[in-house]
Protein backbone atom coordinates (compact mmCIF):
# COMPACT_ATOMS: atom_id res chain seq x y z
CA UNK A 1 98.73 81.25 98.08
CA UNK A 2 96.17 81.63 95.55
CA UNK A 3 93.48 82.00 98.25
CA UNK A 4 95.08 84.72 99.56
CA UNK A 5 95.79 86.66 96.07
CA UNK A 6 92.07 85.93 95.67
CA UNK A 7 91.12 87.28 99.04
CA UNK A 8 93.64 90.49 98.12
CA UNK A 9 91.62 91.28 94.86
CA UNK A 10 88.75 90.65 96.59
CA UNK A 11 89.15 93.29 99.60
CA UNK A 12 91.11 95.91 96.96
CA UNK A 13 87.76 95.51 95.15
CA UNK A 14 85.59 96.16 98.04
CA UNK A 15 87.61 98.74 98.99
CA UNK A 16 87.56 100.45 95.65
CA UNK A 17 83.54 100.42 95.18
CA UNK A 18 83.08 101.61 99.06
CA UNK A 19 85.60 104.46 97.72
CA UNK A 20 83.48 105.21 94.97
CA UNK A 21 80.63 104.85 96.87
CA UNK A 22 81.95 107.55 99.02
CA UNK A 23 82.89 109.74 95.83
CA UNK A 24 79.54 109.49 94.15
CA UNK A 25 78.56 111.92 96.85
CA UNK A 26 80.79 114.44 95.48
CA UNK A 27 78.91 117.42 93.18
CA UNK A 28 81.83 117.75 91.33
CA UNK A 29 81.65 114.71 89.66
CA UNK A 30 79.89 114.21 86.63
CA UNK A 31 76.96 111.94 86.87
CA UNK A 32 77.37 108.42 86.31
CA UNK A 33 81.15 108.81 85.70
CA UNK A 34 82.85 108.01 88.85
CA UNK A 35 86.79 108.04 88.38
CA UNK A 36 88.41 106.33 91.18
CA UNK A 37 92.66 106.51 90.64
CA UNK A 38 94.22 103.96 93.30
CA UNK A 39 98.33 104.17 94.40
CA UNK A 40 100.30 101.45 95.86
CA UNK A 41 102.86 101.80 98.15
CA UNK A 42 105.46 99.46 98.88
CA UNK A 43 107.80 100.34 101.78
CA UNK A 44 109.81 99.57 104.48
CA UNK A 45 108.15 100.74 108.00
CA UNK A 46 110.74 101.44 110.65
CA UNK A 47 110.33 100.32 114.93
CA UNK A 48 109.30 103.85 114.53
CA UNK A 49 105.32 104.65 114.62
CA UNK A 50 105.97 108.70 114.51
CA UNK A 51 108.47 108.40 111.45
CA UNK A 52 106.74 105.60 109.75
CA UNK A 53 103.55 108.40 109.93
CA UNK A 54 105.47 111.12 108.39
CA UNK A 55 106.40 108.39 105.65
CA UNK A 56 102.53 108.12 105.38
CA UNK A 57 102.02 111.73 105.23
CA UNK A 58 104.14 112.52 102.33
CA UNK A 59 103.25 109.72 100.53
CA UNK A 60 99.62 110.97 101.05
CA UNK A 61 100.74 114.48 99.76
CA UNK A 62 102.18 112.97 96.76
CA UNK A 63 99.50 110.97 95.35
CA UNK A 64 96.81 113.84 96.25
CA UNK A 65 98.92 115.97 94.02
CA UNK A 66 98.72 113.37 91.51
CA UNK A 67 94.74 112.77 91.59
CA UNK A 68 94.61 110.11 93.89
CA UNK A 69 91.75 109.21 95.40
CA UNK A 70 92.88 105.95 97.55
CA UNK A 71 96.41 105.20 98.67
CA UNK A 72 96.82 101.94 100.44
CA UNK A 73 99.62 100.96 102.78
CA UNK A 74 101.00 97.35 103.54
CA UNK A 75 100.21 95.43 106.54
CA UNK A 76 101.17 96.77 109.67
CA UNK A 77 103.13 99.46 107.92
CA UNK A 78 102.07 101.67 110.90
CA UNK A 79 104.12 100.31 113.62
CA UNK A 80 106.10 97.59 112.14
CA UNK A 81 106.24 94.11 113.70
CA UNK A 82 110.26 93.40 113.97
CA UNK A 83 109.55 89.60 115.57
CA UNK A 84 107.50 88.57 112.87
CA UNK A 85 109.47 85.69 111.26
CA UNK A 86 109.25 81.88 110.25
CA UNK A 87 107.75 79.04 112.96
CA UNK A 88 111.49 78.51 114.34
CA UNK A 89 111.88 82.49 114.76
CA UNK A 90 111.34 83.14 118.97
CA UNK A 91 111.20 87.02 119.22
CA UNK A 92 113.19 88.75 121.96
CA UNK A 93 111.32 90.00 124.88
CA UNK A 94 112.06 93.44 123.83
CA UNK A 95 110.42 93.08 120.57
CA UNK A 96 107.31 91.84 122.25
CA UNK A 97 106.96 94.82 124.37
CA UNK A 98 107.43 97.07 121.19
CA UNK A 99 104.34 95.24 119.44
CA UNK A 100 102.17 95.62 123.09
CA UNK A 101 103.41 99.34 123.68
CA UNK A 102 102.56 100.43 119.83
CA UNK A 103 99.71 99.26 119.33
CA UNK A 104 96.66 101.56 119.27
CA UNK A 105 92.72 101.60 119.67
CA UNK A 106 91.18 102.01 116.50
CA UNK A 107 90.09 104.95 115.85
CA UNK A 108 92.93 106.14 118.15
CA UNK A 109 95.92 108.72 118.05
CA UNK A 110 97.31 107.73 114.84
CA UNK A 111 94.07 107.12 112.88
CA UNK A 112 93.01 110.86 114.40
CA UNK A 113 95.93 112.28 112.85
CA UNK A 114 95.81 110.24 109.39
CA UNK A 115 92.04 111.10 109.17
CA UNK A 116 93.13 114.93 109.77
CA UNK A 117 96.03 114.59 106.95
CA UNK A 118 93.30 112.86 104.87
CA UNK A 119 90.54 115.58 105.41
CA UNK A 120 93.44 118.09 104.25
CA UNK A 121 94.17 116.25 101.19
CA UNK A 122 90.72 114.89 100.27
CA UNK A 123 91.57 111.68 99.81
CA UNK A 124 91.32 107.88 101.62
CA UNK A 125 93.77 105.71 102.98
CA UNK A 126 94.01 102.25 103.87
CA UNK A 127 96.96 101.10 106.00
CA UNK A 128 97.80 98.06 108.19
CA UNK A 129 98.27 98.39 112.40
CA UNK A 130 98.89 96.36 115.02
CA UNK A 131 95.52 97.19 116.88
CA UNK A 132 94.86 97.10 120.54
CA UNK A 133 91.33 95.84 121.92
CA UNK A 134 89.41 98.65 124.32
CA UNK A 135 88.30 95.60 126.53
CA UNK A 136 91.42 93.16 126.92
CA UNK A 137 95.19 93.12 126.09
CA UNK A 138 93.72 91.17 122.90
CA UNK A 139 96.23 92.68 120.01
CA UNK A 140 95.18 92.43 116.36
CA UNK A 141 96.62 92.80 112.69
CA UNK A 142 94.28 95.08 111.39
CA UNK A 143 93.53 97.00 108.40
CA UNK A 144 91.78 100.43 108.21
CA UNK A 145 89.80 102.12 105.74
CA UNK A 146 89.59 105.77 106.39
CA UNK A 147 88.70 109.08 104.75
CA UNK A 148 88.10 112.93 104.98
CA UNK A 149 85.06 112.05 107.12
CA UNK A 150 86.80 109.52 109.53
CA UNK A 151 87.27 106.02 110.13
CA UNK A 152 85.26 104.08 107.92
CA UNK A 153 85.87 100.49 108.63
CA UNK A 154 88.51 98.15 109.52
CA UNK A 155 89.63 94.38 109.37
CA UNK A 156 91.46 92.15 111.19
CA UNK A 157 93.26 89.41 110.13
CA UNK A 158 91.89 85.86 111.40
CA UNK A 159 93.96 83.79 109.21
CA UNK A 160 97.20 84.08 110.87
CA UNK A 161 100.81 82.53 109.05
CA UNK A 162 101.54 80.08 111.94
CA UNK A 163 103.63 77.13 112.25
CA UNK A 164 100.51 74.78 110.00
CA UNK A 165 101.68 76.77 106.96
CA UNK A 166 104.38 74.20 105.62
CA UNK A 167 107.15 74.02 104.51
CA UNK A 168 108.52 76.93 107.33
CA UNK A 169 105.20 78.61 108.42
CA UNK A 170 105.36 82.20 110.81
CA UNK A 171 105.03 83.10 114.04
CA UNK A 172 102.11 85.47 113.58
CA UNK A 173 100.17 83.61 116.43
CA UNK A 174 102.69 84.96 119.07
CA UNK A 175 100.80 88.15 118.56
């Protein structure tokens, strides 16, 4: 647990300088003052990637209005994963064909339209995906970092919750 938290500050970090980084390059900004304000959202995706956008999108509009420059969205908030559970959890069938039917390219549909929204707003995202290879069926839990220029990196998760987590561990692996 405390390797993850670590990892967590770690990326949020990362994150935040590549953000300033990015904002430095703004003229409006006075020199060697780089504000960088950071929101946190915290909610429940639906098995709905179209609604679960327009959740993003308001969100987005929100914090912009607020002075926001990166809003950051928790894992797989995008599409959801509803078979994610403990080792002893089997997901139905259906559930696996949601995961394999959502999931998207990256940069893909939804990033397109969440870079657009961002462009609009002038401000950067990150949000988690279920992500779909361009060469195999190969899905991944993926973050993305993205801005008013575009997609500007992403990460996917190698250290899945599987059944070696004690006491109950995940299913994460069946993904």
């Amino acid at each position: 647990m405390l390797q993850k938290r670590r990892f967590c500050l770690v990326l949020l970090f990362t994150v935040a300088w590549l953000v300033c980084m990015s904002l430095s390059m703004n003229q409006a900004l006075a020199v060697n003052k780089i504000p960088l304000t950071v929101a946190a959202v915290c909610m429940n995706a639906a098995e709905d990637k179209e609604a679960n956008l327009q959740t993003f999108f308001s969100y987005m509009k929100k914090a912009s209005a607020k002075g926001v420059h990166l809003i950051v969205f928790p894992e797989i908030a995008l599409q959801q994963n509803p078979g994610w559970g403990t080792s002893s959890y089997k997901p139905t069938q259906q559930q696996l064909d949601y995961v394999h039917d959502t999931a998207e390219t990256i940069p893909g549909d939804s990033t397109e339209k969440l870079v657009n929204k961002a462009k609009e707003l002038n401000i950067h995202v990150v949000f988690g995906m279920t992500e779909k290879s361009p060469d195999d069926d190969s899905l991944f839990n993926s973050s993305v970092f993205l801005g008013p220029s575009g997609v500007i990196g992403k990460y996917r998760k190698i250290n899945l919750w599987d059944a070696s987590i004690k006491p109950t561990g995940g299913n994460e692996q069946l993904y």
